[in-house]
C-alpha atoms as a PDB file:
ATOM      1  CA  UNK A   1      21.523  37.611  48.553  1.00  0.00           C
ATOM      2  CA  UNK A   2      24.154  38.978  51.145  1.00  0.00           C
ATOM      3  CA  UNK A   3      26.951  37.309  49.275  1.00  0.00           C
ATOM      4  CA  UNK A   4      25.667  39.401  45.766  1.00  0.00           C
ATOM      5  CA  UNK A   5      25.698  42.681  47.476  1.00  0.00           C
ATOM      6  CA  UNK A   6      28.887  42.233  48.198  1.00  0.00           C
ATOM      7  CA  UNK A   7      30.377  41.295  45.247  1.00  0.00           C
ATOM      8  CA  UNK A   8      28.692  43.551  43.851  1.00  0.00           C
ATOM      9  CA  UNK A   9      30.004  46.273  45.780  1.00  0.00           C
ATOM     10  CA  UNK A  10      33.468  44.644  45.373  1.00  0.00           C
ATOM     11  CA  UNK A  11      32.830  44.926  41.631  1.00  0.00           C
ATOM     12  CA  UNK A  12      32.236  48.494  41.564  1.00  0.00           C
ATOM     13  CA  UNK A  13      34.966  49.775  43.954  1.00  0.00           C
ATOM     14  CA  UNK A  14      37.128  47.536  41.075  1.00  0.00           C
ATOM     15  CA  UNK A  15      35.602  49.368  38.192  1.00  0.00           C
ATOM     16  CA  UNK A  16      36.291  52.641  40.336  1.00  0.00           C
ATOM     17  CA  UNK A  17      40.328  52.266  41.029  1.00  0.00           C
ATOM     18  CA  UNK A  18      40.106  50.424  37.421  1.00  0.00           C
ATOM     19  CA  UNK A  19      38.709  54.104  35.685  1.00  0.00           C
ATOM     20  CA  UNK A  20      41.077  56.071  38.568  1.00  0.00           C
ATOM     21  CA  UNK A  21      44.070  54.484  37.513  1.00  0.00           C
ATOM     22  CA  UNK A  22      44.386  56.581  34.797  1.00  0.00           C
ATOM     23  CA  UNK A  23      44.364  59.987  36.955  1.00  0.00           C
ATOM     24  CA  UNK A  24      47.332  61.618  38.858  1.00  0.00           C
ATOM     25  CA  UNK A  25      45.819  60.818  42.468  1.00  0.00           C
ATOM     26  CA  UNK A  26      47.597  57.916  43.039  1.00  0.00           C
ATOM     27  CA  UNK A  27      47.899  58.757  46.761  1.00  0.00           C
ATOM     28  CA  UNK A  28      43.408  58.641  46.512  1.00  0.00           C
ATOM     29  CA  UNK A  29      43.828  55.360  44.639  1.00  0.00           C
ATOM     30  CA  UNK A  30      45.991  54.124  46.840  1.00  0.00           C
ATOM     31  CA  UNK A  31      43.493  55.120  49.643  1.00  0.00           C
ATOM     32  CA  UNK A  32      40.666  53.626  47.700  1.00  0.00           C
ATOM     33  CA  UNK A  33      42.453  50.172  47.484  1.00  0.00           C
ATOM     34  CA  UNK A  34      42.901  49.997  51.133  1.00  0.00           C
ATOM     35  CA  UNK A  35      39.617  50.905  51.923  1.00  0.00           C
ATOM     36  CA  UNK A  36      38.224  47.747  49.598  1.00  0.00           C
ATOM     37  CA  UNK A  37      40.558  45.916  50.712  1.00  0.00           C
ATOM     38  CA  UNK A  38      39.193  46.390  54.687  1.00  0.00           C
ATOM     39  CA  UNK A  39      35.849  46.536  53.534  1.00  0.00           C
ATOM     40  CA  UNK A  40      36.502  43.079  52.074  1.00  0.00           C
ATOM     41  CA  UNK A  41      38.008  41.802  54.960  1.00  0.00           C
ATOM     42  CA  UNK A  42      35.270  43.039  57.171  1.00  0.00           C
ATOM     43  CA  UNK A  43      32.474  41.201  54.846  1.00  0.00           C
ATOM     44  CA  UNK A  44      34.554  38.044  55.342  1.00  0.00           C
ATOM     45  CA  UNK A  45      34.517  38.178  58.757  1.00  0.00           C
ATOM     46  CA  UNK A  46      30.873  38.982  58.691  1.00  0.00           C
ATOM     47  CA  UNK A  47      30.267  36.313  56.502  1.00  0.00           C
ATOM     48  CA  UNK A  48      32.262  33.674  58.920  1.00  0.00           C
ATOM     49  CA  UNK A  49      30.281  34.774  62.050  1.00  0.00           C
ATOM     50  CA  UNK A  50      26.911  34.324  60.285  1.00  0.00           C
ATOM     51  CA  UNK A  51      28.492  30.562  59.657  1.00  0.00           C
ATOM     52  CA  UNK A  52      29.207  30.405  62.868  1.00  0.00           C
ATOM     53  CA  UNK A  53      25.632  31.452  64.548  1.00  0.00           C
ATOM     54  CA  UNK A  54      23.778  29.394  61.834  1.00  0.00           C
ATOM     55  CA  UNK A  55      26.194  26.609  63.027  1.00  0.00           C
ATOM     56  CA  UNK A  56      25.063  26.923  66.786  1.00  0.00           C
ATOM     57  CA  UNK A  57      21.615  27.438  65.508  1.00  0.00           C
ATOM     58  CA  UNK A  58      21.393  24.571  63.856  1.00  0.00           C
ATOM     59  CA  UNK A  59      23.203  22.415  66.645  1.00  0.00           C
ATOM     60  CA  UNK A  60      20.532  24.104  69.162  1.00  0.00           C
ATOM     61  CA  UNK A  61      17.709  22.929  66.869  1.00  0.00           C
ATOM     62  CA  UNK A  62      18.998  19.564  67.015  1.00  0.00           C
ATOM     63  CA  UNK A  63      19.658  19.249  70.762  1.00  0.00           C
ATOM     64  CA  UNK A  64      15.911  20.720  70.912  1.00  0.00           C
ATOM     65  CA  UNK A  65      14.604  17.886  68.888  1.00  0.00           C
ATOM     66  CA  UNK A  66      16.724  14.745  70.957  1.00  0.00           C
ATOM     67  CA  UNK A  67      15.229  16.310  74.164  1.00  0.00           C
ATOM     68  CA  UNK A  68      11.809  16.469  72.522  1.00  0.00           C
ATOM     69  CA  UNK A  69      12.322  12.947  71.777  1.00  0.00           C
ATOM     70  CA  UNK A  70      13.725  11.727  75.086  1.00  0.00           C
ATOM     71  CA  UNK A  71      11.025  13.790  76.796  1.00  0.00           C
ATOM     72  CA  UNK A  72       8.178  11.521  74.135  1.00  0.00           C
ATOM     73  CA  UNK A  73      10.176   8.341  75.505  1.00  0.00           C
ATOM     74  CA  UNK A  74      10.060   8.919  79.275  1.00  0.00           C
ATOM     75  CA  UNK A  75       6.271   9.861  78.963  1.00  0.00           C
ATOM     76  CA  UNK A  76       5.380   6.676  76.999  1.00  0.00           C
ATOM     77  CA  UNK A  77       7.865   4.655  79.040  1.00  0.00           C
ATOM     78  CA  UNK A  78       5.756   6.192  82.584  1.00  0.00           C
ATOM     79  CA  UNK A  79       2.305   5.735  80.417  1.00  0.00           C
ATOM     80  CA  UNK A  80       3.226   1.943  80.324  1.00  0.00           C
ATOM     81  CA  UNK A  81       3.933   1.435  83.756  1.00  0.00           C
ATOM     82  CA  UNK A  82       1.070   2.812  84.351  1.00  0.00           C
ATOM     83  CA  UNK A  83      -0.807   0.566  82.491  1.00  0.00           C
ATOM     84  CA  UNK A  84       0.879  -2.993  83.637  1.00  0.00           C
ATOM     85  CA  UNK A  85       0.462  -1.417  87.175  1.00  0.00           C
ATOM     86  CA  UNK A  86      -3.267  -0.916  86.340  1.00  0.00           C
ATOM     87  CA  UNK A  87      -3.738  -4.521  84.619  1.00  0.00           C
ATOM     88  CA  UNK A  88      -2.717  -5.768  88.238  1.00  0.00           C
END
């Protein structure tokens, strides 16, 4: 959804230096161009830290889960001392 809103925003900053091109203010269009140009840039790098933290989220979702499961294995391993230490 993020990555529509910015095309689409792309898109219409395109359509506006496309319908300004034909005016005398190229010094404007030539603002205008840098300023979608940086705004583009900007959504990249937005885009690339959201990556990023959905990376690390994901790895920290995974590191939860192998401690879950070592934490499961030392309790069963303890519950079946337990139990050979009872049998005695």
């Amino acid at each position: 959804m993020r990555t529509m809103s910015k095309k689409a925003a792309l898109l219409s900053a395109a359509l506006a230096i496309t319908l300004l091109s034909g005016c005398a203010c190229n010094d404007r269009l030539d603002a205008l161009e840098a300023r979608v140009g940086t705004v583009e840039k900007t959504a990249n790098s937005a885009q690339a830290a959201a990556n990023r933290a959905q990376s690390s989220a994901d790895a920290a979702a995974a590191a939860a889960a192998e401690a879950q499961k070592t934490a499961n294995d030392a309790v069963e391993a303890v519950s079946r001392m337990a139990e050979k230490c009872c049998r005695k």
